[in-house]
N, C-alpha and C. Protein backbone atom coordinates (compact mmCIF):
# COMPACT_ATOMS: atom_id res chain seq x y z
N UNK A 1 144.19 80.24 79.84
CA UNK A 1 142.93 79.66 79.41
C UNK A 1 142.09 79.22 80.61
N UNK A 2 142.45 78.76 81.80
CA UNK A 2 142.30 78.26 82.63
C UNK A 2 141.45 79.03 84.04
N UNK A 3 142.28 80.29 83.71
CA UNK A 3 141.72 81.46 84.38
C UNK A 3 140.46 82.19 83.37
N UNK A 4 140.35 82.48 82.07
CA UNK A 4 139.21 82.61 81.69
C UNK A 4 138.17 82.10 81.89
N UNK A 5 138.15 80.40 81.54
CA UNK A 5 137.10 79.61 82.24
C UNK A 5 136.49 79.55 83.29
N UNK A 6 137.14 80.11 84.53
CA UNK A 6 137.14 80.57 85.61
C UNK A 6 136.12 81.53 85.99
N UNK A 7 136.86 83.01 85.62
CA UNK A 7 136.31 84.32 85.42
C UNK A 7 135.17 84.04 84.63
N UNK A 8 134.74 83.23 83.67
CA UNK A 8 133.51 83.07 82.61
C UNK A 8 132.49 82.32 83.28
N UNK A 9 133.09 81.11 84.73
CA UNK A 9 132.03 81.06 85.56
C UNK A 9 131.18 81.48 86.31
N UNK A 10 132.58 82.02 87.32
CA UNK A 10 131.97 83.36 88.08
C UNK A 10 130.94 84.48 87.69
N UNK A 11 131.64 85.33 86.29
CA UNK A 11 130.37 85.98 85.84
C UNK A 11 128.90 85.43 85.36
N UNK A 12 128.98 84.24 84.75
CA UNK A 12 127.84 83.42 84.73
C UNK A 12 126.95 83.29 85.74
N UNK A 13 128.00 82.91 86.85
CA UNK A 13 126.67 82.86 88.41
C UNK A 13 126.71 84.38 89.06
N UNK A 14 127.22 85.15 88.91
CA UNK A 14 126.64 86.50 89.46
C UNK A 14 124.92 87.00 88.61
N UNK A 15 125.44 86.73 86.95
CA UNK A 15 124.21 87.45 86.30
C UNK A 15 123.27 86.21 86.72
N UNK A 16 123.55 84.83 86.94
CA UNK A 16 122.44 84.31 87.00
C UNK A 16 121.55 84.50 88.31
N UNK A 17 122.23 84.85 89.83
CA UNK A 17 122.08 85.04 90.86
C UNK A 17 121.22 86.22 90.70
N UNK A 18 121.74 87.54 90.33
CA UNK A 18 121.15 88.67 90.31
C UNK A 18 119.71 88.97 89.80
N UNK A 19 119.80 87.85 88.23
CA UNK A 19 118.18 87.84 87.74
C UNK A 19 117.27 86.90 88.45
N UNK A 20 117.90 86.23 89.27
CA UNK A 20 117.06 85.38 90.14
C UNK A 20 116.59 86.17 91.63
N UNK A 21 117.10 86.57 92.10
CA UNK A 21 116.95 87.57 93.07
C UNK A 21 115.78 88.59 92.46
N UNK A 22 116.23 89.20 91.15
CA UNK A 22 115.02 90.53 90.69
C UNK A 22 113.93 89.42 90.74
N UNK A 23 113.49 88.61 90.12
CA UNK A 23 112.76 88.04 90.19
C UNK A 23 112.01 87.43 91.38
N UNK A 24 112.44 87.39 92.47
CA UNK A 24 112.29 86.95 93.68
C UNK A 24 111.79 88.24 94.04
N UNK A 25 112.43 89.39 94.22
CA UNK A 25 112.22 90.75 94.51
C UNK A 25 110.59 91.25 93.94
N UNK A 26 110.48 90.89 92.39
CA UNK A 26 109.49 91.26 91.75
C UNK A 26 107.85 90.58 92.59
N UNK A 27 108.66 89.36 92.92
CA UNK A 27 107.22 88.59 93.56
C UNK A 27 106.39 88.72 94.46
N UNK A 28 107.86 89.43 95.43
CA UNK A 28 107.77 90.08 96.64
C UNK A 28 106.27 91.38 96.74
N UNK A 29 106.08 91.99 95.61
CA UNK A 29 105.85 92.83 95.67
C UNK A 29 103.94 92.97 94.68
N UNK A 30 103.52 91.94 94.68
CA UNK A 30 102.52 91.33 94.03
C UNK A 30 101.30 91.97 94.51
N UNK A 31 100.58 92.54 93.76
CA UNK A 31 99.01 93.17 94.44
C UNK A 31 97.67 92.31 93.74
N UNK A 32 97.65 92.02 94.45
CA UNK A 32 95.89 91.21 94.38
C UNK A 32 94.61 92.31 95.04
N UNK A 33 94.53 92.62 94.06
CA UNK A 33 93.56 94.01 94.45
C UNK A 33 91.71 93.10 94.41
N UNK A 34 91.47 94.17 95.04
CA UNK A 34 89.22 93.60 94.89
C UNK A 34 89.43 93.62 93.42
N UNK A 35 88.31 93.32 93.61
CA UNK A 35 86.94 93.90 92.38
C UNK A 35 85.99 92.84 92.57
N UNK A 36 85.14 93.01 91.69
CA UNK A 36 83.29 93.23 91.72
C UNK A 36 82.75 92.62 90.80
N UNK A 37 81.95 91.31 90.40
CA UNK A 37 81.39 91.04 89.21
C UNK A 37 79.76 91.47 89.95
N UNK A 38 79.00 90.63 89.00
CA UNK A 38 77.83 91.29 88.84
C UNK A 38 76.98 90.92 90.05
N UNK A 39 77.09 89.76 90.73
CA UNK A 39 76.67 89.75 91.97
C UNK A 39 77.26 89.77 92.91
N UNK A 40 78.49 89.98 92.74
CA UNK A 40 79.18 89.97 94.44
C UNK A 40 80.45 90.38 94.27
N UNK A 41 80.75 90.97 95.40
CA UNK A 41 82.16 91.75 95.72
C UNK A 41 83.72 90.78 96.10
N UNK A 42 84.92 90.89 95.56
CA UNK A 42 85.59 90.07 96.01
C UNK A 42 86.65 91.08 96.78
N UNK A 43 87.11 90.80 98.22
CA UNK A 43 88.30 91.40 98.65
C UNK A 43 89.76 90.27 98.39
N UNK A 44 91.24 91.17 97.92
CA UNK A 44 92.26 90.59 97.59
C UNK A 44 92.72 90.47 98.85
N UNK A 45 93.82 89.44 98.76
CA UNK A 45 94.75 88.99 99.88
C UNK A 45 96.00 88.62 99.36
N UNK A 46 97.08 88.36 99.95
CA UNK A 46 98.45 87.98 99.54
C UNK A 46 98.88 86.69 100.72
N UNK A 47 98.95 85.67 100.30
CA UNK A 47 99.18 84.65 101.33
C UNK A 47 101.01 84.18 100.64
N UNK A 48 101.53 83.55 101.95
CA UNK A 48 102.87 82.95 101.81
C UNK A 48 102.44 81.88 101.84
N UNK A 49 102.95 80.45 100.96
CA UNK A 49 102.88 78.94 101.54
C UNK A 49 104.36 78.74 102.50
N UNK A 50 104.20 77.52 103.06
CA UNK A 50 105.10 76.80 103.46
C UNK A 50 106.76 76.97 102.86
N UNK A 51 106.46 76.96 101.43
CA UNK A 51 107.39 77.14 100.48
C UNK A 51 108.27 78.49 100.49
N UNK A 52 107.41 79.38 100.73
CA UNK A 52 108.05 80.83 100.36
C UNK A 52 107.11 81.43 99.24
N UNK A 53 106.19 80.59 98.62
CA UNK A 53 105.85 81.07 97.68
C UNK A 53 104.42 81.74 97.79
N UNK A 54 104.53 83.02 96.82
CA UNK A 54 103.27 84.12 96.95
C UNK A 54 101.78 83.76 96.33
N UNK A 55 101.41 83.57 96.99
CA UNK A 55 99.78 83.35 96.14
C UNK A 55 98.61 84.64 96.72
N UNK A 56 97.68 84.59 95.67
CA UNK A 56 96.68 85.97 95.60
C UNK A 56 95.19 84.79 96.16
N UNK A 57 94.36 85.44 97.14
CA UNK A 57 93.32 84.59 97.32
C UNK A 57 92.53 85.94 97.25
N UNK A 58 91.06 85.21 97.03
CA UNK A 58 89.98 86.45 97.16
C UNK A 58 89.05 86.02 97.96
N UNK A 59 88.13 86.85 98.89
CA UNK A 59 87.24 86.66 99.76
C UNK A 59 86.07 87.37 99.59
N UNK A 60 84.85 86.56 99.13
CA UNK A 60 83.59 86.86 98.99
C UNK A 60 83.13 88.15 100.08
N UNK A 61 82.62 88.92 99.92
CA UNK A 61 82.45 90.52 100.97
C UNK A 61 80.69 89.86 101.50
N UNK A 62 80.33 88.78 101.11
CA UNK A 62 78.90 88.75 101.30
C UNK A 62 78.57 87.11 101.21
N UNK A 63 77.28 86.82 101.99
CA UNK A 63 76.91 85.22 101.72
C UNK A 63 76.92 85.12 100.65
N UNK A 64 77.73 83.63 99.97
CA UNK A 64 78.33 82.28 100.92
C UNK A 64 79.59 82.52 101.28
N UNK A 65 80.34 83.60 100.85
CA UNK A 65 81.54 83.94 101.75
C UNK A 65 82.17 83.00 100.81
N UNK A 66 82.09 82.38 99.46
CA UNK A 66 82.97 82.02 98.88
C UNK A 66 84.91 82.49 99.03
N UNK A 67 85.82 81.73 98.20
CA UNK A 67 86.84 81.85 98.48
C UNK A 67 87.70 81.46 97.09
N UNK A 68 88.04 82.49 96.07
CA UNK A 68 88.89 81.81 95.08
C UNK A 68 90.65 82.27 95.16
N UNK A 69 91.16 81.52 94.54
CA UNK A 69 92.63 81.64 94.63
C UNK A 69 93.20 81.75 93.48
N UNK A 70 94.68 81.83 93.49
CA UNK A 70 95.12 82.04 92.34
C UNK A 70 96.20 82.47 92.16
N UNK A 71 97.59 81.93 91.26
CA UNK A 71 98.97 82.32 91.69
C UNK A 71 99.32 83.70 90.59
N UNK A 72 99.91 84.23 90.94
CA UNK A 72 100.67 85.71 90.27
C UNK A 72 100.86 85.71 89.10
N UNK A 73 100.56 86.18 87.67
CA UNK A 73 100.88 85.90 86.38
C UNK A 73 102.28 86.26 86.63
């Protein structure tokens, strides 16, 4: 019994490790593309924080050179 409980941990933290990793993997890989509303052009970016974590910013192509942000759905 003792050894099941065991073996039932272990597999517990492998699948939990592994979907945490895809997930990590998935983030890795995030596109913040342009686009265009009706007066002005935005270029995408991919920034790292401090954290590790991925955020999408956009940069106005034209005056005022605005700047919006925004994290990964």
């Amino acid at each position: 019994m003792k050894d099941a409980i065991i073996l039932g941990a272990v597999t517990l933290g492998l699948i939990v490790g592994y979907a945490a990793n895809e997930y990590r993997h998935m983030l890795e890989h995030i596109e913040c593309n342009s686009y265009s509303t009706k007066h002005s052009k935005w270029d995408g970016y991919v920034a790292k924080d401090e954290h590790g974590q991925l955020r999408c910013f956009w940069l106005e192509r034209e005056y005022p050179w605005r700047i919006r942000q925004g994290v990964p759905a």
